[in-house]
Protein backbone atom coordinates (compact mmCIF):
# COMPACT_ATOMS: atom_id res chain seq x y z
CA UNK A 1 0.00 0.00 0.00
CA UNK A 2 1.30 3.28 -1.03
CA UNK A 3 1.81 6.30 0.80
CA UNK A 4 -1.02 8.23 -0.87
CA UNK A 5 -3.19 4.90 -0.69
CA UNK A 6 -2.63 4.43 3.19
CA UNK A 7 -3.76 8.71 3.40
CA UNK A 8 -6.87 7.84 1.28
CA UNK A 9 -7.92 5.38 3.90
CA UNK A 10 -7.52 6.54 6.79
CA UNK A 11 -9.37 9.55 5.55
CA UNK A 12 -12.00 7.51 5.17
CA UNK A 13 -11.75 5.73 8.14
CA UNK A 14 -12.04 9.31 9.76
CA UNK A 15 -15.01 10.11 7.33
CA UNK A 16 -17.13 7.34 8.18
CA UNK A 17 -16.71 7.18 12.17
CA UNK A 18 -17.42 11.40 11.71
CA UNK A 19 -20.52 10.67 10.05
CA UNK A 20 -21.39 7.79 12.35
CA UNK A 21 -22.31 10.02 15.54
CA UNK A 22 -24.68 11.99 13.53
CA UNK A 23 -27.96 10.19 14.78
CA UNK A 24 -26.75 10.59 18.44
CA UNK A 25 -26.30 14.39 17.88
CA UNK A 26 -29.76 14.34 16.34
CA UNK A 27 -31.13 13.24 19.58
CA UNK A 28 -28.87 15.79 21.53
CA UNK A 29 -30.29 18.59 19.85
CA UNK A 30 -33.32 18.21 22.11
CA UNK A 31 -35.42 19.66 18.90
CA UNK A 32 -38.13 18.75 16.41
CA UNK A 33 -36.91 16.35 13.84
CA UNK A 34 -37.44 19.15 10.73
CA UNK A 35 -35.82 21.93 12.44
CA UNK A 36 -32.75 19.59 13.69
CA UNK A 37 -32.63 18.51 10.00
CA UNK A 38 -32.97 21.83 8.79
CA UNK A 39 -30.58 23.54 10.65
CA UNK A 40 -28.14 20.88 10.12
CA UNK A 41 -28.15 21.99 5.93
CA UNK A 42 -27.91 25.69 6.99
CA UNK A 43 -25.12 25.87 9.79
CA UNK A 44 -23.40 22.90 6.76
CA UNK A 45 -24.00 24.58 3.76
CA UNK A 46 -22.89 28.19 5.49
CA UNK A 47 -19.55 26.37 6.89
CA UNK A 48 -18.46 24.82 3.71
CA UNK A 49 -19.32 27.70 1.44
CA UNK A 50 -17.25 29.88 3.77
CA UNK A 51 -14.36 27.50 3.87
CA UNK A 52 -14.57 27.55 -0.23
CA UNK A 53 -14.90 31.44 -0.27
CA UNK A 54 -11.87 31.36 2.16
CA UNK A 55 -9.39 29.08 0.03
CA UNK A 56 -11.05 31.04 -2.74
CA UNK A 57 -12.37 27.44 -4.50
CA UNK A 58 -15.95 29.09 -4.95
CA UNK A 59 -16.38 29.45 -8.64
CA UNK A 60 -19.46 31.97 -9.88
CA UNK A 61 -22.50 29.38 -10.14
CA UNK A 62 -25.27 30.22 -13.06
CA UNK A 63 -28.84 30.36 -12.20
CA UNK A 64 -28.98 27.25 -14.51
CA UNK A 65 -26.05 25.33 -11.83
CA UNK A 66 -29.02 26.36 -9.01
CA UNK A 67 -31.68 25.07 -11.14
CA UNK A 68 -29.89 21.66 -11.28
CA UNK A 69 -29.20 21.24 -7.46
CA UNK A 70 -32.91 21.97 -6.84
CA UNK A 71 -34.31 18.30 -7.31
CA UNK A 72 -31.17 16.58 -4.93
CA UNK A 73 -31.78 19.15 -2.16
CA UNK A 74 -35.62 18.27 -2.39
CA UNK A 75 -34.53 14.52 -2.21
CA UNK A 76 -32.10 15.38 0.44
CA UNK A 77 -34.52 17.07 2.29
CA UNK A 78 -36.83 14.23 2.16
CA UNK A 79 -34.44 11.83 3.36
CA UNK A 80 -33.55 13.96 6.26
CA UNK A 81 -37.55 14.23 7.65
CA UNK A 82 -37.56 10.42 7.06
CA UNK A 83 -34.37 10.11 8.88
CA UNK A 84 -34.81 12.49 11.60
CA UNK A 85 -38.23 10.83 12.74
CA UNK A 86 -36.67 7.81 12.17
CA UNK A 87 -34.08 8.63 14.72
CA UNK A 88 -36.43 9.82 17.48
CA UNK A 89 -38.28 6.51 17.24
CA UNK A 90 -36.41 3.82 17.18
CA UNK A 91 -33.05 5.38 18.03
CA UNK A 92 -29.79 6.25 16.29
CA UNK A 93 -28.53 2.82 15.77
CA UNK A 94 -31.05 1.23 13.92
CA UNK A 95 -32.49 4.08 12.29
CA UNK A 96 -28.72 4.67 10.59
CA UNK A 97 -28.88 0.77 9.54
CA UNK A 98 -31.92 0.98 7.40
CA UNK A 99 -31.14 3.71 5.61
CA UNK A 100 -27.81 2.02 4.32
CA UNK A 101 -30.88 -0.09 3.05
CA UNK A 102 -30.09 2.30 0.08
CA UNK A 103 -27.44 0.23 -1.75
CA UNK A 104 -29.99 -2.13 -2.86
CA UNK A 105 -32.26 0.87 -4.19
CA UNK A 106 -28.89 2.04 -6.34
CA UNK A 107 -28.14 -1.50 -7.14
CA UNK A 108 -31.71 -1.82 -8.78
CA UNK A 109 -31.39 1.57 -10.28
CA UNK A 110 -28.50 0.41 -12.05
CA UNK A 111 -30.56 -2.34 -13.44
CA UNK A 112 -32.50 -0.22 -15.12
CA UNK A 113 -30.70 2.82 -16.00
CA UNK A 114 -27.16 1.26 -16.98
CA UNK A 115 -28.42 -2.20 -17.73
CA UNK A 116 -26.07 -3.87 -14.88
CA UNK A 117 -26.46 -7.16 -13.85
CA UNK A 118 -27.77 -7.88 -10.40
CA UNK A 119 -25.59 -11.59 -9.95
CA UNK A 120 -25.40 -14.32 -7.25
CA UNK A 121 -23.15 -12.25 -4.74
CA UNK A 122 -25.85 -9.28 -5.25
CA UNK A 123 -28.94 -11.51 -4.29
CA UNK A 124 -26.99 -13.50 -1.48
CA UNK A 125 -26.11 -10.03 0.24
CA UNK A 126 -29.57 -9.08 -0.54
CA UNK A 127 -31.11 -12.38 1.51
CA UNK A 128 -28.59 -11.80 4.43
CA UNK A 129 -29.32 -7.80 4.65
CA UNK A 130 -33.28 -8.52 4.93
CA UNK A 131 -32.78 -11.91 7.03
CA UNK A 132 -30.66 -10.07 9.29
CA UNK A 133 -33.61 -7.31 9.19
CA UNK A 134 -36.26 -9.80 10.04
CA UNK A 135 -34.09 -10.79 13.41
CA UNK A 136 -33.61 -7.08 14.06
CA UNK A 137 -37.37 -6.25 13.98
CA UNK A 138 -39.19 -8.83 12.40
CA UNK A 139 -39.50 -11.56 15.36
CA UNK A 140 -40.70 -9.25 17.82
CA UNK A 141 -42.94 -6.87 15.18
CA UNK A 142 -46.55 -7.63 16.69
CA UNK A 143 -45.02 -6.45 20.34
CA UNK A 144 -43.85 -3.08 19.00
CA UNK A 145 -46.14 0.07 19.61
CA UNK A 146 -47.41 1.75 16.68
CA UNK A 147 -44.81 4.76 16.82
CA UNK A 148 -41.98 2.08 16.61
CA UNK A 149 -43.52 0.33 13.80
CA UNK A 150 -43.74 3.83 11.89
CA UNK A 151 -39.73 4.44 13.08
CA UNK A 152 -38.69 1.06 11.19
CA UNK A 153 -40.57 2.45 7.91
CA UNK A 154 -39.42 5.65 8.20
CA UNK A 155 -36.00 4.72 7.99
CA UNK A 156 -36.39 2.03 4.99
CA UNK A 157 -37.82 4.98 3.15
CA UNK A 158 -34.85 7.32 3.93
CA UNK A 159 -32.67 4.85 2.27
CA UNK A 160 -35.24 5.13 -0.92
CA UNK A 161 -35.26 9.28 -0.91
CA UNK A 162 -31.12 9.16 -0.41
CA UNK A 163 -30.78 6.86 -3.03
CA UNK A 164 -33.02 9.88 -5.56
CA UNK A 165 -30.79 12.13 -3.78
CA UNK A 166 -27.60 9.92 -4.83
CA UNK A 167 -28.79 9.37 -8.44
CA UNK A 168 -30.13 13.19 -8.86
CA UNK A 169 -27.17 14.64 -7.73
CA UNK A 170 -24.48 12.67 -10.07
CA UNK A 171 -26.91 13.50 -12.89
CA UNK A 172 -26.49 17.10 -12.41
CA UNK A 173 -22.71 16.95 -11.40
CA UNK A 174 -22.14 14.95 -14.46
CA UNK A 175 -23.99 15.69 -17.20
CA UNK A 176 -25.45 19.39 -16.30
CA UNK A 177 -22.84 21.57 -14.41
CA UNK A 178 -19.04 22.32 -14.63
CA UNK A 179 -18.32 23.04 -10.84
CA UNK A 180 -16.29 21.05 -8.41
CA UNK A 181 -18.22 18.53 -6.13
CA UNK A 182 -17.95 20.62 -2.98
CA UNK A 183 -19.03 23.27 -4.51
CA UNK A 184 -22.23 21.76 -5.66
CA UNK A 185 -22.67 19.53 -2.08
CA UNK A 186 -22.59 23.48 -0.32
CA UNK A 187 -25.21 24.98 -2.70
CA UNK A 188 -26.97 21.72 -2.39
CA UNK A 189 -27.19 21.83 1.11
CA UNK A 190 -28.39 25.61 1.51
CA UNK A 191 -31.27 25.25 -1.28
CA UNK A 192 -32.00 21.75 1.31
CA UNK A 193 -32.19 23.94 4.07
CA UNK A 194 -34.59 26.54 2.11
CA UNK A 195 -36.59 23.52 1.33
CA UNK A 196 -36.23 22.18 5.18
CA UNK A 197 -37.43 25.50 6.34
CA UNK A 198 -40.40 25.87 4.52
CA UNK A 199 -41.46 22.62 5.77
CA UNK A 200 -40.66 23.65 9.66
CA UNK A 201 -43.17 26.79 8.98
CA UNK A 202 -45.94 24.58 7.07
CA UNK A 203 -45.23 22.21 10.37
CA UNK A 204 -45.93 25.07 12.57
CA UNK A 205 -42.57 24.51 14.04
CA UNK A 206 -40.25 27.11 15.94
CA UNK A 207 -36.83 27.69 14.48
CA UNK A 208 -35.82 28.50 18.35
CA UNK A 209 -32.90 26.64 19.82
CA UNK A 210 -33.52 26.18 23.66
CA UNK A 211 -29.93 26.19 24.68
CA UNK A 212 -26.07 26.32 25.17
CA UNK A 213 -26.19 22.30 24.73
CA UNK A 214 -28.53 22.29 22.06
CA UNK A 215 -26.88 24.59 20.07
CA UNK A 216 -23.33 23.23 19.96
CA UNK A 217 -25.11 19.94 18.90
CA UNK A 218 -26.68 21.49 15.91
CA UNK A 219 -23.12 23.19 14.85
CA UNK A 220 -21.25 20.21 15.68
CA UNK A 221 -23.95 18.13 13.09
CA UNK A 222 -23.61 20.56 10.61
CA UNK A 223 -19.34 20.97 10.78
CA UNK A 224 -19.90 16.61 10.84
CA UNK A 225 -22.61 15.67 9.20
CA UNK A 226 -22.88 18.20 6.02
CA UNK A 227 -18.98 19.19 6.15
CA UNK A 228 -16.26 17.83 7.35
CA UNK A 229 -17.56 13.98 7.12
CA UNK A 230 -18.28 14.19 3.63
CA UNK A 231 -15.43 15.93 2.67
CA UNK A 232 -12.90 13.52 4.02
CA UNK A 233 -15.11 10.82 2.55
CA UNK A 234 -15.38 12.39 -1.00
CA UNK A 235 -11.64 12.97 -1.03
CA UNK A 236 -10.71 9.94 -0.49
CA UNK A 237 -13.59 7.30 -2.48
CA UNK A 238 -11.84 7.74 -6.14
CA UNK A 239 -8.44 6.73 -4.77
CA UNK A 240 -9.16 3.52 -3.11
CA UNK A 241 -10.79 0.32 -4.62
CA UNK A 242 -14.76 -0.11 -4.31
CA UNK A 243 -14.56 -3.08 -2.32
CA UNK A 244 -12.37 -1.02 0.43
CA UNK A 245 -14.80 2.05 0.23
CA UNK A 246 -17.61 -0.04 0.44
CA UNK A 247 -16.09 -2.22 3.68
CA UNK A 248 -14.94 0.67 5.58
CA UNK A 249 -18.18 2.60 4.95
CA UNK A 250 -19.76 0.31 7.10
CA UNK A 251 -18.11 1.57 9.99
CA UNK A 252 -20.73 4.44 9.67
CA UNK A 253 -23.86 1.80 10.59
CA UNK A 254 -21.49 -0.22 12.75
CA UNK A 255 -20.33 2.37 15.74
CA UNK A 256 -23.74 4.24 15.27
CA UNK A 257 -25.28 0.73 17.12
CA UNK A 258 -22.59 0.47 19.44
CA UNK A 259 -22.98 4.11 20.60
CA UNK A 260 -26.94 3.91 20.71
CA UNK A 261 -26.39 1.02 23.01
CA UNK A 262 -23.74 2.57 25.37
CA UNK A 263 -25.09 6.00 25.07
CA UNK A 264 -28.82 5.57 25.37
CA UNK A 265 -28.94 1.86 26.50
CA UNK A 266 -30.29 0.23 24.17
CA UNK A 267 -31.46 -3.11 25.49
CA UNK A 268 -30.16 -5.56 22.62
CA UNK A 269 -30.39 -9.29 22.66
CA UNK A 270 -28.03 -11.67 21.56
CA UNK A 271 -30.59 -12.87 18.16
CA UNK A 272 -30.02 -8.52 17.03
CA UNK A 273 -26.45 -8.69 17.27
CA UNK A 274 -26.64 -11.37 15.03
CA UNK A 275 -29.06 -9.79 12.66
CA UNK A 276 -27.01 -6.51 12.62
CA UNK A 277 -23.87 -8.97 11.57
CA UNK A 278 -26.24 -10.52 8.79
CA UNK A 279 -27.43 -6.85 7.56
CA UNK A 280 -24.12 -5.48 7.65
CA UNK A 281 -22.78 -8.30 5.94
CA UNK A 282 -25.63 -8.15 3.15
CA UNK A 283 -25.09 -4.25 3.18
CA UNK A 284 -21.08 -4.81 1.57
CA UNK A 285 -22.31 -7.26 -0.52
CA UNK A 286 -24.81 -4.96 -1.90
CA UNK A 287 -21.99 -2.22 -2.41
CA UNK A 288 -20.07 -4.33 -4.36
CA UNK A 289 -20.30 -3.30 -8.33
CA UNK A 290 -22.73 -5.15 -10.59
CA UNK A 291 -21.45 -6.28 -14.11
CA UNK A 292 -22.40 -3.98 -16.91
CA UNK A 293 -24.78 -5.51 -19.18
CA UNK A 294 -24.45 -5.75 -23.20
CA UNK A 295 -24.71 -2.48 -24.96
C-alpha cells in the first residue's frame, strides 16, 4: 500500500466514524426532527461555502447550476424528515442501519438505468441484509407500539429518498454543471435547508434553539454531518478500490449501534447482534459493483 493509498484510507476511516455520531447528535439537539434537520443543511452549507470562499475554491455558479441542485436538495430534504423521525423513534442505531438499506435501491437503479447485472453475490447479500432485518425487527414486530412500527418504515424509506438524492445529484454533477463537487454539495445543502425551512413553517414549528447544549449539537452536526464527514469521505472514495470504500463505509452503521447502546442503552439481545452482523454483511455485498450488461 502506497503512501497516498494508506492517506486515502484513513481519511475515510475518519469520514465514516465522523458521520457515524450523527444520529446521536440528532437526539442531543433536544429539537423537532425538521428543524434539527434543517438547521443541520444551513449551519453545513454556510460552513463549507465559507471554507470555499476562504481558500477562494468558490467558482461563480449560473442560475442554470441552481436550477440543477434543486431536485437533490428536495430529495435530500426528504431523506432527512424520514431520517430524523426515524431517529427519534427507534433510536440512532437502527435508524442509521436501514437507511444504508439504500445500496440495494442504487443497485436496482442500475438495473435499469445502466443495464447492470444484479448476480449471485448481489442476491446473497440481498437475503442476508433482509434476514438479518427480520431478526432485528421482524421476530418481535406484533409487540412493538405503533410509533416504533412507523420508526422502522421511516427509515427504509430514507434509504429510498437518499438513493433519488444519490442518483439526482451525479446526474447534475455529471452531465449538467461544470463546478467542483464541494461546490455543488454546499449549494446543495443551503437550497436543502430553504426547502427544510419551509417545511418547519408549514409544520408550525419554531426555528428557536432552547440552549447552550442544544446549540453546539446542531453546529457540531452541521461541521460533521454536512462538512467535514463528507469531505474527508469524497476525497478519499476515487483513490481507493470499491470493495475497500464499500467495507470501511460500514463503519458508519457499525459504531452508530454500538454508541446507541452505550449512550442511550439500548437493550439488545443476543438474536439482534446477530441480525445486525447478517445486515451489515448483506449491506457490503450490496456495495459491491454489478457487471455492466451488453450495450
Amino acid at each position: 500500500m502506497t503512501m497516498k493509498t494508506r492517506g486515502a484510507l484513513w481519511s475515510l476511516i475518519a469520514g465514516a466514524a465522523l458521520i457515524s455520531t450523527t444520529g446521536v447528535l440528532v437526539r442531543y439537539a433536544d429539537v423537532a426532527p425538521t428543524v434539527s434537520a434543517f438547521w443541520r443543511m444551513a449551519f453545513g452549507g454556510v460552513m463549507l461555502a465559507g471554507f470555499l470562499a476562504v481558500a477562494r475554491q468558490w467558482r461563480p455558479a449560473a442560475l442554470r447550476d441552481w436550477g440543477w441542485m434543486l431536485a437533490p436538495a428536495v430529495f435530500f430534504a426528504l431523506d432527512l424528515f424520514l431520517w430524523h423521525r426515524s431517529i427519534h423513534e427507534v433510536g440512532p442505531g437502527l435508524a442509521t442501519l436501514l437507511a444504508n438499506f439504500q445500496v440495494f435501491v442504487m443497485a436496482l437503479a442500475g438495473v435499469l438505468l445502466h443495464r447492470e447485472r444484479l448476480g449471485p453475490r448481489f442476491l446473497g447479500g440481498l437475503a442476508l441484509a433482509f434476514g438479518g432485518l427480520w431478526l432485528l425487527v421482524g421476530v418481535d414486530w406484533d409487540s412493538f407500539d405503533a410509533r416504533y412500527r412507523l420508526g422502522v418504515v421511516f427509515g427504509l424509506l430514507t434509504g429510498l429518498a437518499y438513493a433519488a438524492y444519490m442518483l439526482s445529484f451525479r446526474h447534475a454533477q455529471r452531465e449538467r454543471s461544470t463546478l467542483p463537487a464541494p461546490q455543488l454539495l454546499a449549494m446543495n445543502s443551503l437550497l436543502c435547508a430553504a426547502v427544510l425551512a419551509a417545511a418547519v413553517t408549514g409544520e408550525g414549528a419554531s426555528f428557536a434553539i432552547p440552549d447552550a447544549g442544544s446549540l453546539c449539537a446542531l453546529l457540531a452536526l452541521g461541521l460533521v454531518g454536512q462538512c467535514l464527514g463528507w469531505v474527508l469521505i469524497a476525497s478519499a472514495m476515487p483513490r481507493l478500490p470499491a470493495s475497500v470504500v464499500g467495507l470501511v463505509l460500514l463503519l458508519q452503521p457499525s459504531l452508530a449501534f454500538v454508541q446507541d447502546v452505550l449512550l442511550f442503552d439500548r437493550a439488545t439481545r443476543s438474536i439482534e447482534w446477530l441480525g445486525v452482523a447478517l445486515s451489515l454483511a448483506g449491506i457490503f455485498l450490496g456495495t459491491l459493483k454489478a457487471s455492466p450488461g451488453k450495450p
